[in-house]
Protein backbone atom coordinates (compact mmCIF):
# COMPACT_ATOMS: atom_id res chain seq x y z
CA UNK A 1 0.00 0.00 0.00
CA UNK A 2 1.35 3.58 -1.23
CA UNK A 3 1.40 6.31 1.54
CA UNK A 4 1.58 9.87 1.07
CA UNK A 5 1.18 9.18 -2.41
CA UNK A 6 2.50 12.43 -5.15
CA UNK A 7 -1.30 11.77 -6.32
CA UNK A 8 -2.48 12.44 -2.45
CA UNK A 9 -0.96 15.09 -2.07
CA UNK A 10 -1.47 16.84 -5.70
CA UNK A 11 -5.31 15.40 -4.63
CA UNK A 12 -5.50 18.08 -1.01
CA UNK A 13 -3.93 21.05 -2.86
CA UNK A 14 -6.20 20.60 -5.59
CA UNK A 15 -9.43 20.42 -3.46
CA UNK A 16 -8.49 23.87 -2.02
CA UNK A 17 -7.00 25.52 -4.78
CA UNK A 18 -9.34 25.06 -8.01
CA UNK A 19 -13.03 25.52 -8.80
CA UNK A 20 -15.19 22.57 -9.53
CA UNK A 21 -15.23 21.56 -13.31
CA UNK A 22 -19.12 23.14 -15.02
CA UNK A 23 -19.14 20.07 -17.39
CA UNK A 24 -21.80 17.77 -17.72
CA UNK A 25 -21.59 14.31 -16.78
CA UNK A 26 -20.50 13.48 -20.45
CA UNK A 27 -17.06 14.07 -21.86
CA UNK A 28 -16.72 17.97 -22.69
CA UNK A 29 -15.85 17.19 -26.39
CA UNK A 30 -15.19 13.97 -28.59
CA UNK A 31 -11.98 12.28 -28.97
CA UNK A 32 -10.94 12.58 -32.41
CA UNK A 33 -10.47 8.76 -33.40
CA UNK A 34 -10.16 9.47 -37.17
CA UNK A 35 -5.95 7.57 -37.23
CA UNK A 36 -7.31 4.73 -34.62
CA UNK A 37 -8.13 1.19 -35.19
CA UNK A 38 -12.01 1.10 -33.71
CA UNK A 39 -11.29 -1.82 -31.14
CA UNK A 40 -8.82 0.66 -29.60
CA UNK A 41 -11.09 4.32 -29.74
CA UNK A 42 -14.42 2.22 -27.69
CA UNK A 43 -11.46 0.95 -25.06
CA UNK A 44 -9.94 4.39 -24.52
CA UNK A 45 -13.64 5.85 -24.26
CA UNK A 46 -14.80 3.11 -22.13
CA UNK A 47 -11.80 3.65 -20.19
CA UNK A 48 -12.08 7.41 -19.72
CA UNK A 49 -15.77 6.76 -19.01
CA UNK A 50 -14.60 4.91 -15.79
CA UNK A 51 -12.04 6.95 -14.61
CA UNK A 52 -14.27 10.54 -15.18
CA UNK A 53 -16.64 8.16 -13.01
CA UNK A 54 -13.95 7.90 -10.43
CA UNK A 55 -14.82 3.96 -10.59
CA UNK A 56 -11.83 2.34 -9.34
CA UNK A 57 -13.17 -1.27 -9.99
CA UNK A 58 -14.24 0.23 -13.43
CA UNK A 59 -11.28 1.33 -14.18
CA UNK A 60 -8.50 -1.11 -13.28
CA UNK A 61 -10.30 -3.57 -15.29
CA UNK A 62 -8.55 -2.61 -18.19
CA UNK A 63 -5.09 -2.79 -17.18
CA UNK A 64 -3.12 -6.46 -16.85
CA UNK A 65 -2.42 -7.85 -13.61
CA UNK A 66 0.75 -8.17 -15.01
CA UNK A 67 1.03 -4.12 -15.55
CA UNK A 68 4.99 -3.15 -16.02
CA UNK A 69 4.38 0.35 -15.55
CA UNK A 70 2.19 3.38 -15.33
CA UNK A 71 4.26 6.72 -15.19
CA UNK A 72 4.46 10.30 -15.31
CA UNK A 73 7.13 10.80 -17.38
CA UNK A 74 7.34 14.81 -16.17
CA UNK A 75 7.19 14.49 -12.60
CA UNK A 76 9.11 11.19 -12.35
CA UNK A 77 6.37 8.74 -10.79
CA UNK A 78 6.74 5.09 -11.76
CA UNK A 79 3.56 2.88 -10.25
CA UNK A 80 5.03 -0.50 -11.38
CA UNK A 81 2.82 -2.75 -10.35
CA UNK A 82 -1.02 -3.37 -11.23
CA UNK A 83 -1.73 -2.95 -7.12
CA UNK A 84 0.24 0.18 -6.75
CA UNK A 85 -1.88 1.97 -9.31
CA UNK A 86 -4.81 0.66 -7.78
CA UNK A 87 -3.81 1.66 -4.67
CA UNK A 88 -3.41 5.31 -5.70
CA UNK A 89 -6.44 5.99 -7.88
CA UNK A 90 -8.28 4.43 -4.63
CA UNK A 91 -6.89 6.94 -2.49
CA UNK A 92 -7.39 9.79 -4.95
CA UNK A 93 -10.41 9.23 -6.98
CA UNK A 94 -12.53 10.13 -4.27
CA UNK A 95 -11.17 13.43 -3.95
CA UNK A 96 -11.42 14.41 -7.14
CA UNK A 97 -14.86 16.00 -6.94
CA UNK A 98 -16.70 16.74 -10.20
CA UNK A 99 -13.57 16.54 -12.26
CA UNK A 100 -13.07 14.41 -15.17
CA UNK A 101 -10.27 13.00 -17.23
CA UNK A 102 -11.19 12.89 -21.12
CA UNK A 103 -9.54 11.96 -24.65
CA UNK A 104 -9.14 14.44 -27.21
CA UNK A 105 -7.10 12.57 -30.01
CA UNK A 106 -6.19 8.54 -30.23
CA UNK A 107 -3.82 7.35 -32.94
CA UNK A 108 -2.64 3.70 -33.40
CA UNK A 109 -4.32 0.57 -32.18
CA UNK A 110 -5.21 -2.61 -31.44
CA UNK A 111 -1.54 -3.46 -29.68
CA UNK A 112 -0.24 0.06 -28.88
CA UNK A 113 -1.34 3.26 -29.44
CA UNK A 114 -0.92 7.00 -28.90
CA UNK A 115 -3.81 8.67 -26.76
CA UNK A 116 -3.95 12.53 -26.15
CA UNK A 117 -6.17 13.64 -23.28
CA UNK A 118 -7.19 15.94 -20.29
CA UNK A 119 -6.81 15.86 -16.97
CA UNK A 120 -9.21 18.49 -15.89
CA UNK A 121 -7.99 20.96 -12.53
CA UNK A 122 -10.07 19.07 -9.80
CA UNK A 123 -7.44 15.88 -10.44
CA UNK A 124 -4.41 17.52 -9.67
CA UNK A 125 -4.66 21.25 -8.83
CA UNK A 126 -4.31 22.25 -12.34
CA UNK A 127 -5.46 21.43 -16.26
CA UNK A 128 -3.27 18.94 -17.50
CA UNK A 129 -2.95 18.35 -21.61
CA UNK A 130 -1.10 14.93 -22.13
CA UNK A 131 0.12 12.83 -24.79
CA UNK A 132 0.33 9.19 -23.44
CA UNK A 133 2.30 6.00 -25.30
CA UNK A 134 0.01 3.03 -24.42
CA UNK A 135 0.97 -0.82 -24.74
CA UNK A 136 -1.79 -3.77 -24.98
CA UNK A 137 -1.70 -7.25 -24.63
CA UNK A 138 -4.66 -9.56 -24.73
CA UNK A 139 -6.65 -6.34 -24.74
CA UNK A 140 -5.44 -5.04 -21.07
CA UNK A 141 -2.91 -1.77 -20.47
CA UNK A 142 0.39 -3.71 -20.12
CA UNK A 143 2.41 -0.02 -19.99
CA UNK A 144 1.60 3.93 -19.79
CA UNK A 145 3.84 6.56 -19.64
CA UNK A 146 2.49 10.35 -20.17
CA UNK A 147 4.04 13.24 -21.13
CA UNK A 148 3.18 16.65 -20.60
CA UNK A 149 4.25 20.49 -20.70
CA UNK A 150 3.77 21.87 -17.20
CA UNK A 151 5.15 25.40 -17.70
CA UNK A 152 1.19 26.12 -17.17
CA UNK A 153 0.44 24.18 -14.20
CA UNK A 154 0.97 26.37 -10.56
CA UNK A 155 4.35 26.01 -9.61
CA UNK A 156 4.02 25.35 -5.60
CA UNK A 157 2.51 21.79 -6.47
CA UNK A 158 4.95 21.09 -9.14
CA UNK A 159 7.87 21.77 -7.07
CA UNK A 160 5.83 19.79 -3.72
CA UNK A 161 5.28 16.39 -6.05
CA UNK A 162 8.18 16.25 -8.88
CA UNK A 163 10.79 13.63 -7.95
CA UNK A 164 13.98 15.57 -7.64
CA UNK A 165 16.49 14.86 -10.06
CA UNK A 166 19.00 12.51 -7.82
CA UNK A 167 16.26 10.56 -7.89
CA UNK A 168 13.93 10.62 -10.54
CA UNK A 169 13.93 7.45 -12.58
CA UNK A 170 15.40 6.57 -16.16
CA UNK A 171 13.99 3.75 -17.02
CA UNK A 172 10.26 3.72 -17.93
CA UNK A 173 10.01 -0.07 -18.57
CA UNK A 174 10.14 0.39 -22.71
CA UNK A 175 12.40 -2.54 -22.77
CA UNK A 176 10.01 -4.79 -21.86
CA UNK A 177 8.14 -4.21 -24.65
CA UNK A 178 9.35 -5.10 -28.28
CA UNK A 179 7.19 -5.01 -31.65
CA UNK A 180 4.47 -3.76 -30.56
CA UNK A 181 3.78 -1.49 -33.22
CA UNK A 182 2.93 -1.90 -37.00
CA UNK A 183 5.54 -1.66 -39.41
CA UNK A 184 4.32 1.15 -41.08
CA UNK A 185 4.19 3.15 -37.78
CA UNK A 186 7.90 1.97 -37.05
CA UNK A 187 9.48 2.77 -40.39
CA UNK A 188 7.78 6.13 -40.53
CA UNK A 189 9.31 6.88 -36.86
CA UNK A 190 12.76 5.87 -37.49
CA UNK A 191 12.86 7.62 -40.65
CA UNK A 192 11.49 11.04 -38.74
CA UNK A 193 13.71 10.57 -35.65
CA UNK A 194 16.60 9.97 -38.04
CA UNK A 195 16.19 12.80 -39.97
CA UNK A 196 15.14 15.29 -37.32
CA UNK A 197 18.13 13.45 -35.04
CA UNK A 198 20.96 14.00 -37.13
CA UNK A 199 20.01 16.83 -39.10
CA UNK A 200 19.88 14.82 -42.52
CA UNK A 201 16.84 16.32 -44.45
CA UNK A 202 17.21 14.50 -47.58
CA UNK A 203 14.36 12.34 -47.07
CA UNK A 204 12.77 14.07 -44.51
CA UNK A 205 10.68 15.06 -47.52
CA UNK A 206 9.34 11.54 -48.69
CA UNK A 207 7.95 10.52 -45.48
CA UNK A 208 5.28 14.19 -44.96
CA UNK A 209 2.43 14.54 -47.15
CA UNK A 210 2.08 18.15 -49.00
CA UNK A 211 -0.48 19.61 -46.34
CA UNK A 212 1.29 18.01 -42.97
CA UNK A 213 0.71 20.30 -39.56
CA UNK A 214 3.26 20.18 -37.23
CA UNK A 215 2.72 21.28 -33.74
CA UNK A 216 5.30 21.60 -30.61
CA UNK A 217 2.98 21.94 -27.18
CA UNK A 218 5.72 23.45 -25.20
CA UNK A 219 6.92 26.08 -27.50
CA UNK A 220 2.76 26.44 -28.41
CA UNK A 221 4.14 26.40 -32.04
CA UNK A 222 2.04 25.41 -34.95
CA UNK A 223 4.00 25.00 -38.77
CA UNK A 224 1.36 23.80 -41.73
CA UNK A 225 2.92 22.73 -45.23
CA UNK A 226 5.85 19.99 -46.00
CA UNK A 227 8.46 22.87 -47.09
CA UNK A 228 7.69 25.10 -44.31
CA UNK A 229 7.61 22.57 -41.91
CA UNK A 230 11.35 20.67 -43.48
CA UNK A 231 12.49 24.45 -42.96
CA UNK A 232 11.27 24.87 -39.66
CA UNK A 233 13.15 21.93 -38.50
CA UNK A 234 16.36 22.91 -40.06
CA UNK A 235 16.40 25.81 -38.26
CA UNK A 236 15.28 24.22 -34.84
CA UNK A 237 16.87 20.88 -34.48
CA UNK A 238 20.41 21.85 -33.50
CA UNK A 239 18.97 23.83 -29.86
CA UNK A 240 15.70 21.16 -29.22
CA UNK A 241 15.54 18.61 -26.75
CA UNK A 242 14.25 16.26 -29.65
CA UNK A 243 16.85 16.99 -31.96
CA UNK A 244 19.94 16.75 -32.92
CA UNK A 245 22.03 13.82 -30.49
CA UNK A 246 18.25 12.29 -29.28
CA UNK A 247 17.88 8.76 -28.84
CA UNK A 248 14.46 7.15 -30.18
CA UNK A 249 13.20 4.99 -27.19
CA UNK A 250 9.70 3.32 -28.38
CA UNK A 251 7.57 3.23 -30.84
CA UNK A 252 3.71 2.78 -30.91
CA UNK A 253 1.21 2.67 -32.95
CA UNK A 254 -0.61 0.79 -35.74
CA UNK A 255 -1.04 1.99 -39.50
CA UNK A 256 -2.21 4.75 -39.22
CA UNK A 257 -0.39 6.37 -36.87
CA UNK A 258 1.09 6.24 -33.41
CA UNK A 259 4.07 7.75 -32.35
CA UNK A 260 7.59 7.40 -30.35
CA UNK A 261 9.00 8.24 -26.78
CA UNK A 262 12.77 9.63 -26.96
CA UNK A 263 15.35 11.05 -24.99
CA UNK A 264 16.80 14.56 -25.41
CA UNK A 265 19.10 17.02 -24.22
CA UNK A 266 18.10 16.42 -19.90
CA UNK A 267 14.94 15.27 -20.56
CA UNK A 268 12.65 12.75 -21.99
CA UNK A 269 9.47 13.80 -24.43
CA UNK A 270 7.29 12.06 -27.24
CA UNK A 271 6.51 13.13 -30.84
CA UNK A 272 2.66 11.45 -32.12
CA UNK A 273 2.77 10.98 -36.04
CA UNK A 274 -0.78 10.51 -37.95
CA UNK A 275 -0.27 8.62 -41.38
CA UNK A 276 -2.32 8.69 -44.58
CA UNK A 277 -2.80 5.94 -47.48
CA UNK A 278 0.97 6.22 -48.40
CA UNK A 279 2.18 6.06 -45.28
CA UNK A 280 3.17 9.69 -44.92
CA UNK A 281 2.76 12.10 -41.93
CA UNK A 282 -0.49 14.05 -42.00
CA UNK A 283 0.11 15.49 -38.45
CA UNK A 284 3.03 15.09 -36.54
CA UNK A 285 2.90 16.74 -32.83
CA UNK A 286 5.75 16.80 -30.10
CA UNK A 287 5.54 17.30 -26.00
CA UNK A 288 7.45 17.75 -23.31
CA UNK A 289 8.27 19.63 -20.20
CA UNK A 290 9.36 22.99 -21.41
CA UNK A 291 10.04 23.94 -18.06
CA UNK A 292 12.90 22.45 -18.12
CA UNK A 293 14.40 24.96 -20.98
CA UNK A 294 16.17 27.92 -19.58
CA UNK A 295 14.57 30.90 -20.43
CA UNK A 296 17.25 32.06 -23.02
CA UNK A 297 16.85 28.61 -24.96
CA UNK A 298 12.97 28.95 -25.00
CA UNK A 299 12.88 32.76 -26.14
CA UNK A 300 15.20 31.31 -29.07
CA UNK A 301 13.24 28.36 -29.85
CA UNK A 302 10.01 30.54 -29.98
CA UNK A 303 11.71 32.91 -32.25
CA UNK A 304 12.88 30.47 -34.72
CA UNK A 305 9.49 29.94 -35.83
CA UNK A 306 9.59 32.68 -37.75
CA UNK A 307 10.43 32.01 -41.26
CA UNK A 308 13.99 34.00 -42.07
């Protein structure tokens, strides 16, 4: 049993800092499931269902017994065990009022996926937009790891929960988990991380369709069209956390998207491609914490969004 859980205590500050959520008992908005095998979009949304519920029961049904890991990839909290995170949402759930936690986007499916979503302010003392990298087997959550941008999020519970950095864990389980993605998903992410990586662009071209939106959450940055976006890049790679010297961690996804977890300069973040007919990225969109970038790096990655 988990005692003076991060969740806990996120859970108290929350219930006196933040005004209940006005939504109805429905999901504010519908996930967009467009890139997602159908199997996968009804378990996300059956899942979310429970959890905005805050039915424990309900919602630990879908993850294995054999769970490797749920995790918050920002603040460093690994639950690695089926009854630790049952534990936690036990303690917490109740607490959480009339919040609710909701998808917006899922990509991939049925064995791994990409699901973006929202924690809304009642769960942990603040609005929460995450992208998460889920792994399935036999149709249960087998590993979860989100990713987030909390430059937005009040700073006095950030700094009460985070793990600090002597000990805040490296390994998110992803080695446990091998081909679980399509091949289509996989090429299309090696290709991107390679390019984007190294700073290689030849091909970088081949794998976006003519109309692809790119979007970076931290630096709230939003490039449409394949030349502006291969341009973008070029200028933007060297200085970002995903760039140049990353290391591509995991891959999810099925064919029509997904998406990959990586490691970058001091920090860890994931990039979720969609894919059309040929195989080429429609939408590609990258988080991570950008409150880790000092201020001087952020000011210059905002600015090289301009075209020059």
């Amino acid at each position: 049993m988990i005692k003076s859980s991060p969740f806990s205590t996120i859970a108290a500050l929350s219930f006196l800092l933040v005004p209940t959520f006005a939504g109805s008992a429905a999901f504010p908005t519908k996930a967009d499931t467009v890139a997602a095998a159908p199997e996968t979009a009804r378990l996300f949304n059956a899942y979310f269902d429970a959890k905005s519920r805050h039915d424990v029961e309900a919602t630990m049904g879908f993850f294995s017994p054999q769970l490797l890991t749920y995790t918050d990839a920002v603040l460093g909290w690994p639950l690695d065990s089926y009854d630790s995170l049952k534990s936690v949402f036990a303690e917490a759930m109740p607490k959480w009022g009339s919040g609710k936690s909701y998808p917006v986007r899922v990509i991939g499916g049925p064995n791994s996926a990409i699901v973006a979503f929202v924690d809304t302010p009642e769960l942990f003392g603040g609005e929460i937009r995450l992208i998460g990298a889920v792994d399935f087997k036999d149709g249960k959550i087998i590993r979860w790891v989100d990713y987030w941008d909390s430059t937005g999020f009040p700073t006095d519970i950030y700094r009460a929960v985070r793990t600090p950095e002597a000990k805040f864990p490296t390994d998110f389980k992803e080695s446990g988990i091998r081909n679980n993605a399509s091949p289509e998903i996989g090429k299309a992410a090696a290709g991107y991380h390679a390019a984007v990586s190294s700073g290689d662009f030849g091909h970088l071209a081949d794998l976006l369709s003519y109309d692809v939106v790119y979007e970076d959450e931290a630096l709230r940055t939003r490039v449409v069209g394949r030349d502006a976006v291969t341009r973008y890049l070029g200028r933007i790679v060297k200085s970002a956390p995903f760039g140049a010297g990353s290391t591509l961690l995991h891959v999810v996804g099925g064919k029509a998207g997904g998406g990959f977890e990586w490691r970058g300069k001091e920090m860890r973040g994931i990039t979720a491609i969609e894919l059309n007919s040929d195989a080429k990225a429609t939408r590609i969109t990258t988080t991570y914490d950008g409150r880790l970038l000092s201020a001087d790096l952020r000011k210059r990655l905002v600015s090289l969004s301009a075209e020059e």
